[in-house]
C-alpha atoms as a PDB file:
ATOM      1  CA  UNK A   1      48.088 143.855 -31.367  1.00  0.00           C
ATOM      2  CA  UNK A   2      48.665 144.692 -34.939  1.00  0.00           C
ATOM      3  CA  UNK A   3      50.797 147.608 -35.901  1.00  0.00           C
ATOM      4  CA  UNK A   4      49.236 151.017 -35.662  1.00  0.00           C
ATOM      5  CA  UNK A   5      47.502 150.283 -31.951  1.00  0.00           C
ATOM      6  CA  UNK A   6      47.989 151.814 -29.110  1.00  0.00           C
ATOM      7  CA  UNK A   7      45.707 149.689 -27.435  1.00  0.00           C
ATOM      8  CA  UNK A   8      44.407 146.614 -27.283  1.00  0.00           C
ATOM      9  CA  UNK A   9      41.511 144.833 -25.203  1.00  0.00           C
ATOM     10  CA  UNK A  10      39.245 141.682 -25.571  1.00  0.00           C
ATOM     11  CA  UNK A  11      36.157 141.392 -23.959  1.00  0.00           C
ATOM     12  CA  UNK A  12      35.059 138.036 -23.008  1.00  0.00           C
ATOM     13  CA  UNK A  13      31.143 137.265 -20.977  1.00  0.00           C
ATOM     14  CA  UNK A  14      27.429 137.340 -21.246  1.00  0.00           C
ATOM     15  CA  UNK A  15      26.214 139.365 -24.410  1.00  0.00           C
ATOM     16  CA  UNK A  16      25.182 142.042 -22.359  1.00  0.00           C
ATOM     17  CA  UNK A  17      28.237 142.926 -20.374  1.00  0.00           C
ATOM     18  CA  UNK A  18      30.061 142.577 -23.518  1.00  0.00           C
ATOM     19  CA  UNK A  19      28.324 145.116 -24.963  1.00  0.00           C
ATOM     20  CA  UNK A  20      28.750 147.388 -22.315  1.00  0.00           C
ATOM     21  CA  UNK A  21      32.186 147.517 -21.754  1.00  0.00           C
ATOM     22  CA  UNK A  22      32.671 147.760 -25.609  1.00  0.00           C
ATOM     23  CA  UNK A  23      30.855 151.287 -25.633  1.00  0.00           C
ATOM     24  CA  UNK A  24      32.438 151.790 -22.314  1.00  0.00           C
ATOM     25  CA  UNK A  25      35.690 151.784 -24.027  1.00  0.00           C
ATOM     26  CA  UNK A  26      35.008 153.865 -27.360  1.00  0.00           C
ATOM     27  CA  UNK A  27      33.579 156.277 -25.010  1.00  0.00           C
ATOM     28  CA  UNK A  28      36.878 156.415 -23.310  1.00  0.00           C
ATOM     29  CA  UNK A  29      38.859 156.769 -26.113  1.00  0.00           C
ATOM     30  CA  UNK A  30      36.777 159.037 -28.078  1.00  0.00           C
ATOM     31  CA  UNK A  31      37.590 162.957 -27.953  1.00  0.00           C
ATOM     32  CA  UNK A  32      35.423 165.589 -26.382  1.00  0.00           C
ATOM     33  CA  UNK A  33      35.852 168.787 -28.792  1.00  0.00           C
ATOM     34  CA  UNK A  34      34.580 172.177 -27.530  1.00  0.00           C
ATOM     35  CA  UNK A  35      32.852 173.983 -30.315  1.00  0.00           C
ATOM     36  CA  UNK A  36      30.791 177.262 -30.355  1.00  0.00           C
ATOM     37  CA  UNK A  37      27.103 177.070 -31.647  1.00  0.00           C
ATOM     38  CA  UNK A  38      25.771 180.972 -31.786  1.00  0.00           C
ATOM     39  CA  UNK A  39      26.802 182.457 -28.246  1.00  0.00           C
ATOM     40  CA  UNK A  40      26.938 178.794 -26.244  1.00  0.00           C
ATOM     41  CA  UNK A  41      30.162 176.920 -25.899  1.00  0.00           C
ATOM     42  CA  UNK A  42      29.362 173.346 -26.198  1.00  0.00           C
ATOM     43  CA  UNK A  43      31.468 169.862 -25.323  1.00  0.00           C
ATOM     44  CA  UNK A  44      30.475 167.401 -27.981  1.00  0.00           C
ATOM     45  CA  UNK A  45      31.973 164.136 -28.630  1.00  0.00           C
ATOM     46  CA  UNK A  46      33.853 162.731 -31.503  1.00  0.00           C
ATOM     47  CA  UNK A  47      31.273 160.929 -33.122  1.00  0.00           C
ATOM     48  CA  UNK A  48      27.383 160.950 -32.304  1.00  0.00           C
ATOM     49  CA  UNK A  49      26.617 158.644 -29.307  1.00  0.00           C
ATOM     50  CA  UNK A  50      23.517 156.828 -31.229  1.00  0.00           C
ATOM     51  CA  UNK A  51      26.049 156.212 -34.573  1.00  0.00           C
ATOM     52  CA  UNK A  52      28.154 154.911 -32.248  1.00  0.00           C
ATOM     53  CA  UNK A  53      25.885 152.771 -30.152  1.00  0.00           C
ATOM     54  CA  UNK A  54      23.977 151.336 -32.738  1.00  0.00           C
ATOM     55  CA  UNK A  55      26.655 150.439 -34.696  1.00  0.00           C
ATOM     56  CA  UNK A  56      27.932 148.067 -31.908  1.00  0.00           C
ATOM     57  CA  UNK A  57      24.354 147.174 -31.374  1.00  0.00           C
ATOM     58  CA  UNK A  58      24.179 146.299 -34.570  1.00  0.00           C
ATOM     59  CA  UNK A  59      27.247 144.154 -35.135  1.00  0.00           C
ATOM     60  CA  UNK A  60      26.647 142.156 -32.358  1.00  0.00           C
ATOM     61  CA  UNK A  61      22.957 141.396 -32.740  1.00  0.00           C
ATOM     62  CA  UNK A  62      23.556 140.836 -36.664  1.00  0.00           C
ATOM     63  CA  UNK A  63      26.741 138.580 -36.540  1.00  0.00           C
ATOM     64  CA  UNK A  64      27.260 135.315 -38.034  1.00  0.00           C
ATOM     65  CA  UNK A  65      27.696 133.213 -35.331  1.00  0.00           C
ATOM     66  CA  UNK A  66      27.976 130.194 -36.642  1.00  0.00           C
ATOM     67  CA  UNK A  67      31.589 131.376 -37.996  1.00  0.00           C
ATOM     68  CA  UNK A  68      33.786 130.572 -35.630  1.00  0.00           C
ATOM     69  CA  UNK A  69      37.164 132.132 -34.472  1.00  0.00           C
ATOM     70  CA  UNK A  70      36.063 135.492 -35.741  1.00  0.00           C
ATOM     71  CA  UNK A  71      34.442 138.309 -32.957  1.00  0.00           C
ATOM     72  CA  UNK A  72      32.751 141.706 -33.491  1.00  0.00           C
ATOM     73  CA  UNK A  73      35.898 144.188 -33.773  1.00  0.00           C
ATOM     74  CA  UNK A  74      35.821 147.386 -33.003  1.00  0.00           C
ATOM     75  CA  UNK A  75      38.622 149.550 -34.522  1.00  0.00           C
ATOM     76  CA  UNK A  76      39.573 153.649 -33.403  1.00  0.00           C
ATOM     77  CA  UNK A  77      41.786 155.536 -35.888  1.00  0.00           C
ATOM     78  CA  UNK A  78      43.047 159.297 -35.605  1.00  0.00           C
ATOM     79  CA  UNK A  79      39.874 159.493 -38.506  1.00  0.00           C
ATOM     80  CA  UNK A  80      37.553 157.216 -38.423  1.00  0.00           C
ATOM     81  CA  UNK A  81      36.111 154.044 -35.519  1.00  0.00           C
ATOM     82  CA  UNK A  82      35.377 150.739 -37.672  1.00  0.00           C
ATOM     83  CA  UNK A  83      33.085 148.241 -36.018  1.00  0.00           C
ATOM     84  CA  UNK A  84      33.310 144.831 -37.831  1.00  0.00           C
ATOM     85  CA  UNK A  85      31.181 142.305 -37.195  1.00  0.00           C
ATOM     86  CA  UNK A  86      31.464 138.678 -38.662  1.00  0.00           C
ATOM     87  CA  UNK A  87      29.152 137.487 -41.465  1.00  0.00           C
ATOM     88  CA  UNK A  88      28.108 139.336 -44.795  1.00  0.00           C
ATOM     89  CA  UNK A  89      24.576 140.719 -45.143  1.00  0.00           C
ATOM     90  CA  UNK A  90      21.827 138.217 -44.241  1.00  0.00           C
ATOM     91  CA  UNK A  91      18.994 137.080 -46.780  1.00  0.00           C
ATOM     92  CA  UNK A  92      18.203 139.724 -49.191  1.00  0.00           C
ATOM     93  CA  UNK A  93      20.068 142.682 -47.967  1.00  0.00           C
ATOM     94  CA  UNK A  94      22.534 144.735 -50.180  1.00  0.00           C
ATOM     95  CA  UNK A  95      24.489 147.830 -49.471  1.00  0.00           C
ATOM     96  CA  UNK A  96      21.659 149.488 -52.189  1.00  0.00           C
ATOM     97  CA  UNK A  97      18.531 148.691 -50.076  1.00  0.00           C
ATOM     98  CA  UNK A  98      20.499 148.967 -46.165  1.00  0.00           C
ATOM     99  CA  UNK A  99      17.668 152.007 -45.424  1.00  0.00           C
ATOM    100  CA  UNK A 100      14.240 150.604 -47.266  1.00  0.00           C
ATOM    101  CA  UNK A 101      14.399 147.020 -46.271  1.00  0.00           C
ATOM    102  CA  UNK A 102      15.160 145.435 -42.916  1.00  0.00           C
ATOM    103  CA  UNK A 103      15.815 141.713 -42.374  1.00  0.00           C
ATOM    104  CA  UNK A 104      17.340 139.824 -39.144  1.00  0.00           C
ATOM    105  CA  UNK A 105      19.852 137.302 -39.362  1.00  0.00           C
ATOM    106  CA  UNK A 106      18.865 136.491 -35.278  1.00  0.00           C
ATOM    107  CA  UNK A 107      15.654 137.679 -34.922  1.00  0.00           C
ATOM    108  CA  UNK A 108      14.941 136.335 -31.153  1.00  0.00           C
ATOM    109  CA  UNK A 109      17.924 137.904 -29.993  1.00  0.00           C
ATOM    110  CA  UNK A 110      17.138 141.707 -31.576  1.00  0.00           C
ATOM    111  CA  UNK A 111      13.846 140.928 -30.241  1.00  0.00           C
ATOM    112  CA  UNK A 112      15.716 140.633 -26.693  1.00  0.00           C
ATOM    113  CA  UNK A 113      17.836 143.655 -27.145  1.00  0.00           C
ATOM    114  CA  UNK A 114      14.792 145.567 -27.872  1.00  0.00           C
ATOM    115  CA  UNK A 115      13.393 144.353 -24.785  1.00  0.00           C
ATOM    116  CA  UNK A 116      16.202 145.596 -22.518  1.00  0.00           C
ATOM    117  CA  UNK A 117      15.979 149.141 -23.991  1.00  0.00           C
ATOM    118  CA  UNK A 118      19.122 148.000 -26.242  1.00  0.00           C
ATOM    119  CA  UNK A 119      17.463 149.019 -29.668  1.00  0.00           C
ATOM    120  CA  UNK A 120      14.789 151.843 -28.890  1.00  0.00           C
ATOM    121  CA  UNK A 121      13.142 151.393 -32.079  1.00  0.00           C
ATOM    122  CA  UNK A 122      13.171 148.645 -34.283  1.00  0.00           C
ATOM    123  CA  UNK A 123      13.982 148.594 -38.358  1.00  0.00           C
ATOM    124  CA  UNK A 124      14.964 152.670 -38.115  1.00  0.00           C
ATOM    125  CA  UNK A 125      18.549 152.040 -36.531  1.00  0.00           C
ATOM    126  CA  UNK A 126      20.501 152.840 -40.066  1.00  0.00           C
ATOM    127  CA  UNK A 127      18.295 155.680 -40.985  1.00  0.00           C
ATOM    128  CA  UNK A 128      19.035 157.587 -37.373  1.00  0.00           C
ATOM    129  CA  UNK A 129      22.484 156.708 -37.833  1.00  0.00           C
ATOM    130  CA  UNK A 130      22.599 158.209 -40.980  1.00  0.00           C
ATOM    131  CA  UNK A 131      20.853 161.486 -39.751  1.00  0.00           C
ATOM    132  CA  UNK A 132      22.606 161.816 -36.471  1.00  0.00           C
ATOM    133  CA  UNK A 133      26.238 161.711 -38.542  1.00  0.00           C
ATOM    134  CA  UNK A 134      24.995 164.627 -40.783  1.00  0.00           C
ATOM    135  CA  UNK A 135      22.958 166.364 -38.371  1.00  0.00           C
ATOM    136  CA  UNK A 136      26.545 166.753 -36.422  1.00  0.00           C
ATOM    137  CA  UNK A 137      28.584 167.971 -39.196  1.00  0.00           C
ATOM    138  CA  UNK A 138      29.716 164.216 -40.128  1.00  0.00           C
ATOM    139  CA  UNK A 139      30.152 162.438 -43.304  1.00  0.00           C
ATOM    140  CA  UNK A 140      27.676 160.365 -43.864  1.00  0.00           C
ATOM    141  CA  UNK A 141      28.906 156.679 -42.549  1.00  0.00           C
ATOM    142  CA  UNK A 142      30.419 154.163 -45.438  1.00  0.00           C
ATOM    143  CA  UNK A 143      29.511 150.782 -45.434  1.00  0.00           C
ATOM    144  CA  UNK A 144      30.994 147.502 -46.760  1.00  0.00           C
ATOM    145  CA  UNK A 145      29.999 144.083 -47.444  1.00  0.00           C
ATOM    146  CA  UNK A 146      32.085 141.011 -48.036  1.00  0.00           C
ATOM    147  CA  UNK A 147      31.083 137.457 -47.884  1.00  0.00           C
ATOM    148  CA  UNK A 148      32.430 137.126 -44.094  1.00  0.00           C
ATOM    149  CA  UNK A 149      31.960 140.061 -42.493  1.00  0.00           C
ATOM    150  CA  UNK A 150      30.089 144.018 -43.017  1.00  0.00           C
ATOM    151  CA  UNK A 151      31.809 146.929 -41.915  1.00  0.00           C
ATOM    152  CA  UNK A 152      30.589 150.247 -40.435  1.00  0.00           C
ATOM    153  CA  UNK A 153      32.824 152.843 -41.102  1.00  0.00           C
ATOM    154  CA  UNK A 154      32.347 156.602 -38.826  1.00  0.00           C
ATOM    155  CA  UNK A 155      34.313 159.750 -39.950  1.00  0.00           C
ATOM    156  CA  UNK A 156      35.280 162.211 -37.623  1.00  0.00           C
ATOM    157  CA  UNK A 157      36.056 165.062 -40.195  1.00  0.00           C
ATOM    158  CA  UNK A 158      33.505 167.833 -38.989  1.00  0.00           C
ATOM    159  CA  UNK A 159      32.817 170.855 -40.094  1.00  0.00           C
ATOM    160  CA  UNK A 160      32.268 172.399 -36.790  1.00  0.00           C
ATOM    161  CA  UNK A 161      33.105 176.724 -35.535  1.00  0.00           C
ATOM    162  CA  UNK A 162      36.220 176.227 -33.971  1.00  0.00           C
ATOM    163  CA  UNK A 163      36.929 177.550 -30.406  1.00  0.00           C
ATOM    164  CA  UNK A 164      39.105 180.387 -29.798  1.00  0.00           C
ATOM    165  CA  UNK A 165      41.695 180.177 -27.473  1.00  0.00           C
ATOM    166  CA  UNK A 166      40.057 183.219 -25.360  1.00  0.00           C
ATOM    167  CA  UNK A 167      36.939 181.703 -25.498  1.00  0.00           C
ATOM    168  CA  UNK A 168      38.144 178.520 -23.004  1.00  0.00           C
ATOM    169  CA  UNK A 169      37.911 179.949 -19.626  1.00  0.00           C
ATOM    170  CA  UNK A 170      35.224 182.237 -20.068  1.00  0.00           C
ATOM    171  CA  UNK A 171      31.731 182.618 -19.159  1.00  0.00           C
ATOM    172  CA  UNK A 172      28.925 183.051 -21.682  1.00  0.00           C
ATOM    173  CA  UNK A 173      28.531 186.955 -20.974  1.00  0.00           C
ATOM    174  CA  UNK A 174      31.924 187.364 -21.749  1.00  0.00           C
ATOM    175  CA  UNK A 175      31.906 185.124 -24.753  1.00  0.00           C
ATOM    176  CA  UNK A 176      29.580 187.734 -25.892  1.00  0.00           C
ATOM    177  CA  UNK A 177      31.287 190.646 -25.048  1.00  0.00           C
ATOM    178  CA  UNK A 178      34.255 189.466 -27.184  1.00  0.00           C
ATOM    179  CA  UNK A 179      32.019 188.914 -29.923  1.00  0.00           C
ATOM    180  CA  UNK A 180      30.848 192.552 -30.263  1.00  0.00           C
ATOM    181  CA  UNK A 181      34.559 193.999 -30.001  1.00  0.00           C
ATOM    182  CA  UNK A 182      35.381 191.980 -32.595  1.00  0.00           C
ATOM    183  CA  UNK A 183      32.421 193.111 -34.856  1.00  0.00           C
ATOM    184  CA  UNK A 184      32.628 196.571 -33.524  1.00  0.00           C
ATOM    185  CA  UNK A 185      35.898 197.584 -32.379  1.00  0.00           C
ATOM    186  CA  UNK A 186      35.483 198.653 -28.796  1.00  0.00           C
ATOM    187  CA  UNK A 187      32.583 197.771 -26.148  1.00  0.00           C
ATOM    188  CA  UNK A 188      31.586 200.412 -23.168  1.00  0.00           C
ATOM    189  CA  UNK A 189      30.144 199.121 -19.867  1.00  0.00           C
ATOM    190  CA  UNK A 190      26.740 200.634 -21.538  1.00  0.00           C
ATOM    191  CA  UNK A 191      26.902 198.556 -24.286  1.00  0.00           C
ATOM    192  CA  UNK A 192      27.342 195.311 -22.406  1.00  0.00           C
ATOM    193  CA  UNK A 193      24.477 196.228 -19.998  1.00  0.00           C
ATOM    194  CA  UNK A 194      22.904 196.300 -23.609  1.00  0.00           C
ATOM    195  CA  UNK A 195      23.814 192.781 -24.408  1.00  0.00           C
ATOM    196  CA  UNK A 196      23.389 191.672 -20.702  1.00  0.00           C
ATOM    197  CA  UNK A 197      20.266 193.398 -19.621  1.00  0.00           C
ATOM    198  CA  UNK A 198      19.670 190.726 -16.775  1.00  0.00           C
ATOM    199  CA  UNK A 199      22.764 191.195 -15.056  1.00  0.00           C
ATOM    200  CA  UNK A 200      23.838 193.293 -13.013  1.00  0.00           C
ATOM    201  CA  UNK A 201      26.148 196.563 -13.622  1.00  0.00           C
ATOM    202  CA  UNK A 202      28.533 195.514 -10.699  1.00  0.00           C
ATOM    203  CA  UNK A 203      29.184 192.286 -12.602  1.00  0.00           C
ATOM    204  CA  UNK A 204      29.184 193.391 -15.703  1.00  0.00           C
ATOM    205  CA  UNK A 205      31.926 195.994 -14.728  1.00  0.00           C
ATOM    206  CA  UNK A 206      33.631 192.765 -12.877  1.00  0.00           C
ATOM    207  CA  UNK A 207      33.922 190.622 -15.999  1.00  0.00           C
ATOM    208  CA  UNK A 208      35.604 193.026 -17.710  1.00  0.00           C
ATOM    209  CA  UNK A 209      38.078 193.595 -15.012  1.00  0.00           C
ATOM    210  CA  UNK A 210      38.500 189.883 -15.403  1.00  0.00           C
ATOM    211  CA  UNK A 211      39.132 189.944 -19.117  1.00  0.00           C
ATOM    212  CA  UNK A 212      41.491 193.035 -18.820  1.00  0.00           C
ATOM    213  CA  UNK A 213      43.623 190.992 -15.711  1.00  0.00           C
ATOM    214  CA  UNK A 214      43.823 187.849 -18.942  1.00  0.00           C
ATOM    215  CA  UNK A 215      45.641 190.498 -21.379  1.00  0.00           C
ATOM    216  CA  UNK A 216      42.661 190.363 -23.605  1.00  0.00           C
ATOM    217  CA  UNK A 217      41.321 193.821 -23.381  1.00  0.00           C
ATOM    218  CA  UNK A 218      43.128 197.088 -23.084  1.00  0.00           C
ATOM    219  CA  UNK A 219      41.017 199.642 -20.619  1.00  0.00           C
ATOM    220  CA  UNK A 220      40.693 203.095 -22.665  1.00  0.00           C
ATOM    221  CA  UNK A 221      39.438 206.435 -20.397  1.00  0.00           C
ATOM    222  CA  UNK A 222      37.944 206.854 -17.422  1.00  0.00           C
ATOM    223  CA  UNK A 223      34.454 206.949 -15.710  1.00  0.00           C
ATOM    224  CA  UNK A 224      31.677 207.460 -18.162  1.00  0.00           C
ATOM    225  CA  UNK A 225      34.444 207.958 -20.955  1.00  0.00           C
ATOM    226  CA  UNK A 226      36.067 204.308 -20.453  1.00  0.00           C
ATOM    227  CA  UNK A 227      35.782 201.765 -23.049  1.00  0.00           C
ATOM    228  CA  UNK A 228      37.574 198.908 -24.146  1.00  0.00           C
ATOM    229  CA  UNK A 229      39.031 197.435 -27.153  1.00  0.00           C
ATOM    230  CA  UNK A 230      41.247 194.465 -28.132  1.00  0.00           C
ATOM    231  CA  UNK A 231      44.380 194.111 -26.662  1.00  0.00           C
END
């Protein structure tokens, strides 16, 4: 492969498998990133799944192919996936109207793809794209247009709350225990029953044992006088 790859695969077959295994792949390679969105500790992907999947979509079912020798590539850097399909843009389309106008170099074969749940709604593929990369913390996606080929450029710079290290093995009570020490110093079993009113006090009491046994709390008192703070 060229320099720079780690990996290299061609896929070869019916459209449909080929279109498969190409988002199998990315999906392989991508990262999963935990981030923290108010009190919940989410895994989210690298990229969007829909930016991702319809670009592919897209470069396959707008292609050229009456050039010959070239293929759809699909290209994963440390900061960015590039999916480049052969062909510039078809009839009247420019990089200035991509979002108002639509136009289909291969119009019985989107027409199929739609059909087999490929494309769940036709001419608003670009605009979703768009939305789902901003929507996720994204840059919007760049694209570019030569004579021979259009190129869909993803960015994985987010601006996402980054994960603690604490915050990796622990459950979402304690997640929010943690928060209110570290907005208010020290926590007492009372004030977690206050935060966990649900739950009971035996677990409660439990997943603070937990948290002290991890070296992330420091036990202060005893009986109705304990509290703890931040080790």
């Amino acid at each position: 492969g060229q320099a720079g790859y780690g990996r290299r695969v061609e896929i070869e077959g019916p459209l449909p498998r080929v279109m498969e295994r190409a988002w199998s792949l990315v999906w392989e390679e991508m990262r999963v990133e935990a981030v923290v969105s108010g009190l919940k500790r989410e895994e989210l992907p690298e990229y969007p799944r829909f930016a991702v999947r319809e670009a592919l979509v897209n470069a396959f079912c707008h292609r050229d192919y009456r050039l010959k020798g070239r293929k759809v590539e699909i290209r994963m850097y440390e900061d960015r996936l590039e999916v480049i399909s052969p062909g510039g843009l078809p009839g009247y389309m420019t990089l200035d109207n991509l979002v108002e106008e639509h136009f289909s170099r291969n119009p019985r074969l989107v027409a199929s793809l739609f059909e087999w749940g490929y494309i769940e709604e036709l001419g608003l593929g670009i605009d979703r794209m768009i939305e789902e990369m901003l929507q996720s913390g994204h840059p919007p996606p760049e694209f570019k247009a030569t004579p021979y080929s259009f190129t869909v450029k993803l960015f994985n710079a987010i601006d996402r709350a980054p994960v603690m290290d604490w915050e990796v093995n622990m459950n979402e009570r304690q997640i929010r225990a943690m928060t209110h020490l570290q907005q208010k110093g020290r926590i007492t079993n009372r004030d977690y029953q206050t935060l966990c009113p649900n739950v009971s006090a035996e677990t409660l009491r439990l997943d603070l044992v937990d948290l002290v046994d991890k070296g992330l709390l420091l036990k202060i008192g005893d009986k109705r006088g304990t509290y703890y703070i931040l080790k």
